[in-house]
Protein backbone atom coordinates (compact mmCIF):
# COMPACT_ATOMS: atom_id res chain seq x y z
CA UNK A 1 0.00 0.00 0.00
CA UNK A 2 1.62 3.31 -1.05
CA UNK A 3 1.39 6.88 1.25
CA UNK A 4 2.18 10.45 1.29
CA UNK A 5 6.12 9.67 0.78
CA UNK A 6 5.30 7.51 -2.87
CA UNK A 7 3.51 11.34 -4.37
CA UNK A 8 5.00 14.43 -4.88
CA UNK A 9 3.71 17.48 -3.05
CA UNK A 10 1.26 18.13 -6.19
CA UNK A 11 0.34 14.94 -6.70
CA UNK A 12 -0.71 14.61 -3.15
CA UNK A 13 -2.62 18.06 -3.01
CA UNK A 14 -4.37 16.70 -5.63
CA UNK A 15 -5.69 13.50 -4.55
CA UNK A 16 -6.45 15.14 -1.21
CA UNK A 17 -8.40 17.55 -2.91
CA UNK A 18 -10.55 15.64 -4.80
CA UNK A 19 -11.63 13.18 -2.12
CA UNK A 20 -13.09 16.44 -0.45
CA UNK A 21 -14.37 17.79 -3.68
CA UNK A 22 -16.55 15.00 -4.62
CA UNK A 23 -18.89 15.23 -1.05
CA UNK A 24 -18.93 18.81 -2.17
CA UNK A 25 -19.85 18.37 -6.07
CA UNK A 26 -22.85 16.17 -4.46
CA UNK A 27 -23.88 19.02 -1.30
CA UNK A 28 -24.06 21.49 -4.19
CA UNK A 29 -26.56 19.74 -6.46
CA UNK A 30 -29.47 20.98 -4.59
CA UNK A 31 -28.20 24.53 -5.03
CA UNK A 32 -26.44 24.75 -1.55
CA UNK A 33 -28.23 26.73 1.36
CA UNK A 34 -28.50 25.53 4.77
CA UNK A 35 -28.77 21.81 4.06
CA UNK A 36 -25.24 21.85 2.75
CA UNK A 37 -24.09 22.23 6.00
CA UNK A 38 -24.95 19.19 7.76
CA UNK A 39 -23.54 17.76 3.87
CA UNK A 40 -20.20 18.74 4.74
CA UNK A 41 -19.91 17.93 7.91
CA UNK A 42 -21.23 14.19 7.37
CA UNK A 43 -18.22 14.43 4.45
CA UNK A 44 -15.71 15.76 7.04
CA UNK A 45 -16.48 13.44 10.18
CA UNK A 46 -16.28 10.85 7.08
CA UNK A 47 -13.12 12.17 6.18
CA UNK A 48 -11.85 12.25 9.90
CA UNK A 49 -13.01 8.68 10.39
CA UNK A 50 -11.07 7.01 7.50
CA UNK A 51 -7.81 8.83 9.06
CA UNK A 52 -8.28 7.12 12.14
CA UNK A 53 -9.27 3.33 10.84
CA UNK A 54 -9.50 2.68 7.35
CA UNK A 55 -7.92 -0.29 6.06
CA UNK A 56 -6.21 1.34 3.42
CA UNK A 57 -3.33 3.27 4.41
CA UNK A 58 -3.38 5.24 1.48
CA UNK A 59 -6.95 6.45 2.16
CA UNK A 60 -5.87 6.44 6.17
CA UNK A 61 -3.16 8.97 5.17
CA UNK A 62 -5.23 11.09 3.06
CA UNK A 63 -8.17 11.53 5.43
CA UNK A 64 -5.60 11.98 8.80
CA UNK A 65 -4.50 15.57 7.40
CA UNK A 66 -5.37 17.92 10.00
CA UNK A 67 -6.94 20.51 7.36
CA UNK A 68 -9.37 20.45 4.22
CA UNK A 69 -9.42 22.36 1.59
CA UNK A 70 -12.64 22.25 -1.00
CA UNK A 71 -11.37 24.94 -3.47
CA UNK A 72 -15.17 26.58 -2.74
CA UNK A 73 -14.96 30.07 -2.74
CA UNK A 74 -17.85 32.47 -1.77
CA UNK A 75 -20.41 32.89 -4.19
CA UNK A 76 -19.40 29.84 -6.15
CA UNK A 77 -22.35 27.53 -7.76
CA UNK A 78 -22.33 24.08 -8.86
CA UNK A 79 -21.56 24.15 -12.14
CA UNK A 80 -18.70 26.44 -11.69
CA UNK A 81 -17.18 24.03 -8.94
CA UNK A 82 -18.06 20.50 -11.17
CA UNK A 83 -15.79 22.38 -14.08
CA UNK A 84 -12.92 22.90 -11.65
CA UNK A 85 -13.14 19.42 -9.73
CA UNK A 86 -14.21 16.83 -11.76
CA UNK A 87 -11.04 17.43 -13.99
CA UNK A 88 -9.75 17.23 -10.88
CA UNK A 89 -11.11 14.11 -9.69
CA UNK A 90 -9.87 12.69 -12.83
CA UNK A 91 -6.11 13.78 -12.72
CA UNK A 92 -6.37 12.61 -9.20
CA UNK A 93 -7.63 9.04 -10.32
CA UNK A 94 -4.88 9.10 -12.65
CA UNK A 95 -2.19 10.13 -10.13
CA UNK A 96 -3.51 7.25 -8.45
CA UNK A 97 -3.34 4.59 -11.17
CA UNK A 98 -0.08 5.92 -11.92
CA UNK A 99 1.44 5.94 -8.36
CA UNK A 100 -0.38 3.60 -6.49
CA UNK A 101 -2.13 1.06 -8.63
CA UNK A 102 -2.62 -1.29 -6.05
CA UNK A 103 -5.00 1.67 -3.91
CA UNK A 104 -7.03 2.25 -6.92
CA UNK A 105 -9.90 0.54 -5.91
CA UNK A 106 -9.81 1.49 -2.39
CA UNK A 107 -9.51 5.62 -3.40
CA UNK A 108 -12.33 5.17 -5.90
CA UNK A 109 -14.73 3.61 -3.19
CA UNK A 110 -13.73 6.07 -0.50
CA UNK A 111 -13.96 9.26 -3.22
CA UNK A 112 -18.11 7.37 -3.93
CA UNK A 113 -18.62 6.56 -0.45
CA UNK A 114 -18.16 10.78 0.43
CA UNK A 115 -20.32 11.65 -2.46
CA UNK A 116 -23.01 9.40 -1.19
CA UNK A 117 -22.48 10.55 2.49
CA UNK A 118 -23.25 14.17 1.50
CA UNK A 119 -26.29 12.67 -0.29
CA UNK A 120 -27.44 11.11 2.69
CA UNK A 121 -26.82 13.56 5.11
CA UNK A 122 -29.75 15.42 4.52
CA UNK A 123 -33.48 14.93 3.50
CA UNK A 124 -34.88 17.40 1.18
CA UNK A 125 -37.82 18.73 0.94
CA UNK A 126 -40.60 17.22 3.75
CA UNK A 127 -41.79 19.04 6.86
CA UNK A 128 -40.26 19.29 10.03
CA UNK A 129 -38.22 15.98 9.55
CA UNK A 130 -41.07 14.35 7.98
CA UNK A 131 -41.39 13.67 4.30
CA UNK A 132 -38.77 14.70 1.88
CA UNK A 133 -36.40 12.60 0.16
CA UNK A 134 -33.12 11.40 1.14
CA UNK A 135 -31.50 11.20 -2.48
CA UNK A 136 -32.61 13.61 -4.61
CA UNK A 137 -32.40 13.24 -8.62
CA UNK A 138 -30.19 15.38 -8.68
CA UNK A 139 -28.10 14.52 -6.06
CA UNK A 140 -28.06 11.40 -7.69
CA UNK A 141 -26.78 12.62 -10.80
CA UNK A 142 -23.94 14.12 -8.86
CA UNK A 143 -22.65 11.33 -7.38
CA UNK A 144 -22.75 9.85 -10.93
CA UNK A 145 -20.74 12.21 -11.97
CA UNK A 146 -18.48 11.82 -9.58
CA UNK A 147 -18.22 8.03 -9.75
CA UNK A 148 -17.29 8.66 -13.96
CA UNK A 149 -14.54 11.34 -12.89
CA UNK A 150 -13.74 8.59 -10.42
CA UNK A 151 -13.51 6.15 -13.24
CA UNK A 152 -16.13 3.84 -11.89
CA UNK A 153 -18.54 4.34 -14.81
């Protein structure tokens, strides 16, 4: 299983970057607002999770850096943020194939599994908790998205 130490510094921010990047391609589909919030932070204690006990140390090393960066700046809407991350998603994939072929898999699922958390975090629509729907369509469609930058589809 490769690490930090088998990447160069680029290579690394890169990979990083775009495990964060796809829960927030998939908290954006909705348009953002207040439900993104409890998005990201199902992504981050997701994130902070894998750093303590995944099974890939790869994906262990990744998610144990102390700070996240999502490349969101203020302002920013979904299909300004897909443009810059999904290319980025897919140089990160092939970083990964490159560097680490072995951790392929393993990066893929745990890149899916964030886009689906965000998904999940949050029912929209509904009432007062009740109703709504847990995956939207197109919440869905970002987290297919995702799982073709990934190079899962």
């Amino acid at each position: 299983m490769a690490g930090e130490t088998d990447f160069t510094p680029d290579e690394w921010l890169t990979v990083r970057r775009a495990i964060t990047a796809a829960g927030v391609i998939v908290a954006l589909a909705e348009g953002g607002g207040d439900d993104m919030l409890s998005e990201i932070f199902a992504v981050t204690q997701t994130i902070r999770g894998a750093g303590f006990g995944h099974g890939n140390r790869l994906v262990r090393e990744l998610a144990a850096m102390p700070h996240f960066s999502t490349g969101l700046r203020p302002g920013m809407r979904s299909p300004e943020y897909e443009a810059e991350s999904l290319p980025m998603i897919r140089a990160a994939a092939a970083i990964v194939r490159s560097r680490a072929p072995d951790d392929l898999n393993e990066w893929r699922g745990f890149v899916c599994e964030l886009a689906e958390t965000a998904a999940r975090a949050h029912k929209e629509g509904g009432v007062a908790g009740i109703g709504g729907i847990l995956v939207t369509a197109a919440e869905a469609a970002a987290i297919e998205r995702v799982r073709q930058a990934a190079g899962l589809a």
